[in-house]
C-alpha atoms as a PDB file:
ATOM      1  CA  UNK A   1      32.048  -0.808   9.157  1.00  0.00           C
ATOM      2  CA  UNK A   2      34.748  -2.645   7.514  1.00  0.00           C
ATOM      3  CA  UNK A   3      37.596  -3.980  10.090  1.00  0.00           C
ATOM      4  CA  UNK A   4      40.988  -2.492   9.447  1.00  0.00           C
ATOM      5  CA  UNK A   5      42.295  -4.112  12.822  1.00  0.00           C
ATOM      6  CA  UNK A   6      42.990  -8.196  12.679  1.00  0.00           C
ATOM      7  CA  UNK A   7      40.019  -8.792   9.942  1.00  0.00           C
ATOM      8  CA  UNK A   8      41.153  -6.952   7.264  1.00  0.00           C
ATOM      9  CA  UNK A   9      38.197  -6.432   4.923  1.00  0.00           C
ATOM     10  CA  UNK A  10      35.252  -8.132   7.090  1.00  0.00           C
ATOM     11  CA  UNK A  11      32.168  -6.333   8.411  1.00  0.00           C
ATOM     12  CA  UNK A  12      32.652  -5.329  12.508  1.00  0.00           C
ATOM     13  CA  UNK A  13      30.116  -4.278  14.639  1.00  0.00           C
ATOM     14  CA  UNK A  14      33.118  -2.696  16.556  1.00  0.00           C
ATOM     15  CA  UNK A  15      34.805  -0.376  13.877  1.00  0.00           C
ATOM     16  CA  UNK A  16      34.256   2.963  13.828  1.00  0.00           C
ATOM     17  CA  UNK A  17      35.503   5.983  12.521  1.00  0.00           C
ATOM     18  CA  UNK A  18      37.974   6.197  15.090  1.00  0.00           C
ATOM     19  CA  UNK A  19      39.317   2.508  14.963  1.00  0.00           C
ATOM     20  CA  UNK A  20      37.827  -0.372  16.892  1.00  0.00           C
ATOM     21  CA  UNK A  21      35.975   0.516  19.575  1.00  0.00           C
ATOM     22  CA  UNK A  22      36.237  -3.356  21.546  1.00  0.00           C
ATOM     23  CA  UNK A  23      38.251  -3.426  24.812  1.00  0.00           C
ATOM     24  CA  UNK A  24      41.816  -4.123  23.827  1.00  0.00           C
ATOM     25  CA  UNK A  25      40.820  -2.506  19.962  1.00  0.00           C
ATOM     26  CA  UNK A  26      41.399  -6.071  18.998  1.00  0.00           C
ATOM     27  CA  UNK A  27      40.228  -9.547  18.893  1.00  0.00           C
ATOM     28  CA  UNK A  28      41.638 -12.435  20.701  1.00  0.00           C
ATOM     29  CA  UNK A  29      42.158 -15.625  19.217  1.00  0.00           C
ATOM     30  CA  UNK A  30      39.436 -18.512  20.209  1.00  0.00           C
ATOM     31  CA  UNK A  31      40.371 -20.680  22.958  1.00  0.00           C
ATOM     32  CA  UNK A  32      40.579 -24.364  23.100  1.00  0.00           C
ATOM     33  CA  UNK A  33      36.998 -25.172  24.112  1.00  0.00           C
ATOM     34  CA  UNK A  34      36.058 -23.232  20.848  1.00  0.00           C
ATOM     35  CA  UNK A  35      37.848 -26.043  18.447  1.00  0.00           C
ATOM     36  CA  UNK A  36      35.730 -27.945  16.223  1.00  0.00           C
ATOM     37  CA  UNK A  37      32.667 -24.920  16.165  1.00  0.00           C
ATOM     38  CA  UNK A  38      31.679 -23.614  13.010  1.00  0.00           C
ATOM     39  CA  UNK A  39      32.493 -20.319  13.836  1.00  0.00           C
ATOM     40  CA  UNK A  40      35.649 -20.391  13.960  1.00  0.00           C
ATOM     41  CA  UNK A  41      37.777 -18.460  11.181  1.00  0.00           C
ATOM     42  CA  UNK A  42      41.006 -18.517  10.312  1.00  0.00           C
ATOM     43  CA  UNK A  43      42.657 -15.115   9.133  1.00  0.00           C
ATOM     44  CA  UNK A  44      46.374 -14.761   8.348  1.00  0.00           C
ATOM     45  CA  UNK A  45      47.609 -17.587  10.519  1.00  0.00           C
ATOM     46  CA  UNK A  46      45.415 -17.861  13.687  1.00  0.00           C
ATOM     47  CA  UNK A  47      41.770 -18.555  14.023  1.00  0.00           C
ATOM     48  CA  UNK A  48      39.178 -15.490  15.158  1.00  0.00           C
ATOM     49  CA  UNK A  49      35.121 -16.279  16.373  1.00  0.00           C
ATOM     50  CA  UNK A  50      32.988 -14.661  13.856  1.00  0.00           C
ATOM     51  CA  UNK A  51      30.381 -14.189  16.370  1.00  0.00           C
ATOM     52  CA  UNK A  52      32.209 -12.780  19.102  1.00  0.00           C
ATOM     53  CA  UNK A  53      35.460 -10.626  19.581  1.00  0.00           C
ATOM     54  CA  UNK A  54      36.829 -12.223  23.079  1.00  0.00           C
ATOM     55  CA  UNK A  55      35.596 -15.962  22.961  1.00  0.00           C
ATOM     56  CA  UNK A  56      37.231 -16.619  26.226  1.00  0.00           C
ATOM     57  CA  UNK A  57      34.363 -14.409  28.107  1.00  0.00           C
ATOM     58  CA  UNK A  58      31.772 -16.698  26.739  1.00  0.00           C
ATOM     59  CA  UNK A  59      33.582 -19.448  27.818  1.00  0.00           C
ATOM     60  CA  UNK A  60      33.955 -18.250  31.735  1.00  0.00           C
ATOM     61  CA  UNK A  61      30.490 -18.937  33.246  1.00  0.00           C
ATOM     62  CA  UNK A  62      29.769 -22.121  31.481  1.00  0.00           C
ATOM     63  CA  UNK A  63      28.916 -23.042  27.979  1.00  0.00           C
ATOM     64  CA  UNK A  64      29.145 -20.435  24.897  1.00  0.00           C
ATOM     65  CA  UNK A  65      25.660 -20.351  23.481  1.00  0.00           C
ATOM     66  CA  UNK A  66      26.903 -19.256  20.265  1.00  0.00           C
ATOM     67  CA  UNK A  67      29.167 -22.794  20.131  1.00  0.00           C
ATOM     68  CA  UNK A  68      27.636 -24.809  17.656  1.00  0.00           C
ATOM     69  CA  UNK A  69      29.708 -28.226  18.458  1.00  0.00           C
ATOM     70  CA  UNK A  70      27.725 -28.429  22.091  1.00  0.00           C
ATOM     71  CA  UNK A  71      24.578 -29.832  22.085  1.00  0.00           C
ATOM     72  CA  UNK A  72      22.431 -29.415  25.315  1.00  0.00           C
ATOM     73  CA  UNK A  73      20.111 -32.360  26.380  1.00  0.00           C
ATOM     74  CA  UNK A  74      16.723 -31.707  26.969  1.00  0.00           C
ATOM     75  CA  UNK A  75      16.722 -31.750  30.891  1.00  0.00           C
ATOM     76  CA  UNK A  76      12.945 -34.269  31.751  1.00  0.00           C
ATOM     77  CA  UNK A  77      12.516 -33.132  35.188  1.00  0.00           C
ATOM     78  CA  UNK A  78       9.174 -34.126  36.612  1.00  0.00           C
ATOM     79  CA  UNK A  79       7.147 -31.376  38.185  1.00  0.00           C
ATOM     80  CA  UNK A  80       5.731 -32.512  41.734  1.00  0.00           C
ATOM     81  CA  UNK A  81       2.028 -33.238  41.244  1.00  0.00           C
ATOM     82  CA  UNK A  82      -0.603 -32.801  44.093  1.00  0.00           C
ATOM     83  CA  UNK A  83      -2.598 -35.886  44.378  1.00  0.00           C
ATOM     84  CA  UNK A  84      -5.482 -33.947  45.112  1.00  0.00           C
ATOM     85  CA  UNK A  85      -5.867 -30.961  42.386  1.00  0.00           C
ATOM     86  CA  UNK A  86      -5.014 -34.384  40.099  1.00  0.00           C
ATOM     87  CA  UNK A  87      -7.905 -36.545  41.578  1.00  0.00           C
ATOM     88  CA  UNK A  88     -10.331 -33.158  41.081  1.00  0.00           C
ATOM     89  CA  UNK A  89      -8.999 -33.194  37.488  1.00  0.00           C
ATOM     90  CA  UNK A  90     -10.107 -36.857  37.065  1.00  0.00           C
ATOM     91  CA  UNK A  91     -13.391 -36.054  38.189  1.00  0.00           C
ATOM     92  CA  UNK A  92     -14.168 -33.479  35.259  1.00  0.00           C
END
């Protein structure tokens, strides 16, 4: 439905008949670790996710996997090889 709450005139998942059905029946503002993602909109004078309603919650265990200014390196960790399922292997 369309938001009548802080995003006037925007599609919400939250909205319902009854109002907006998000904890709070707002949105909070992003929070500094959100500055500089593409996600971020601005609406009346502050600046709202687009993807989620409460950005700091994404932000409390770690990285927000809907941030798209964080890119996450490709972690190379070597798996321990047994020398002799790999000398077997050789053999084939």
């Amino acid at each position: 439905m369309v938001c009548t709450t802080v995003r006037n005139g925007f599609e919400c998942p939250f909205m319902t008949a009854k109002g907006c059905s998000y904890n709070g029946g707002i949105c909070h503002e992003i929070v500094e670790k959100c500055n500089g993602c593409n996600r971020g909109i601005e609406y009346g004078s502050r600046w709202y996710c687009s993807a989620c309603p409460d950005p700091s919650l994404k932000w409390k265990t770690g990285d927000c996997n809907f941030a798209s200014h964080i890119t996450k390196a490709a972690s190379e960790s070597k798996a321990k090889i047994n020398p002799l399922k790999a000398s077997k292997r050789g053999n084939k």
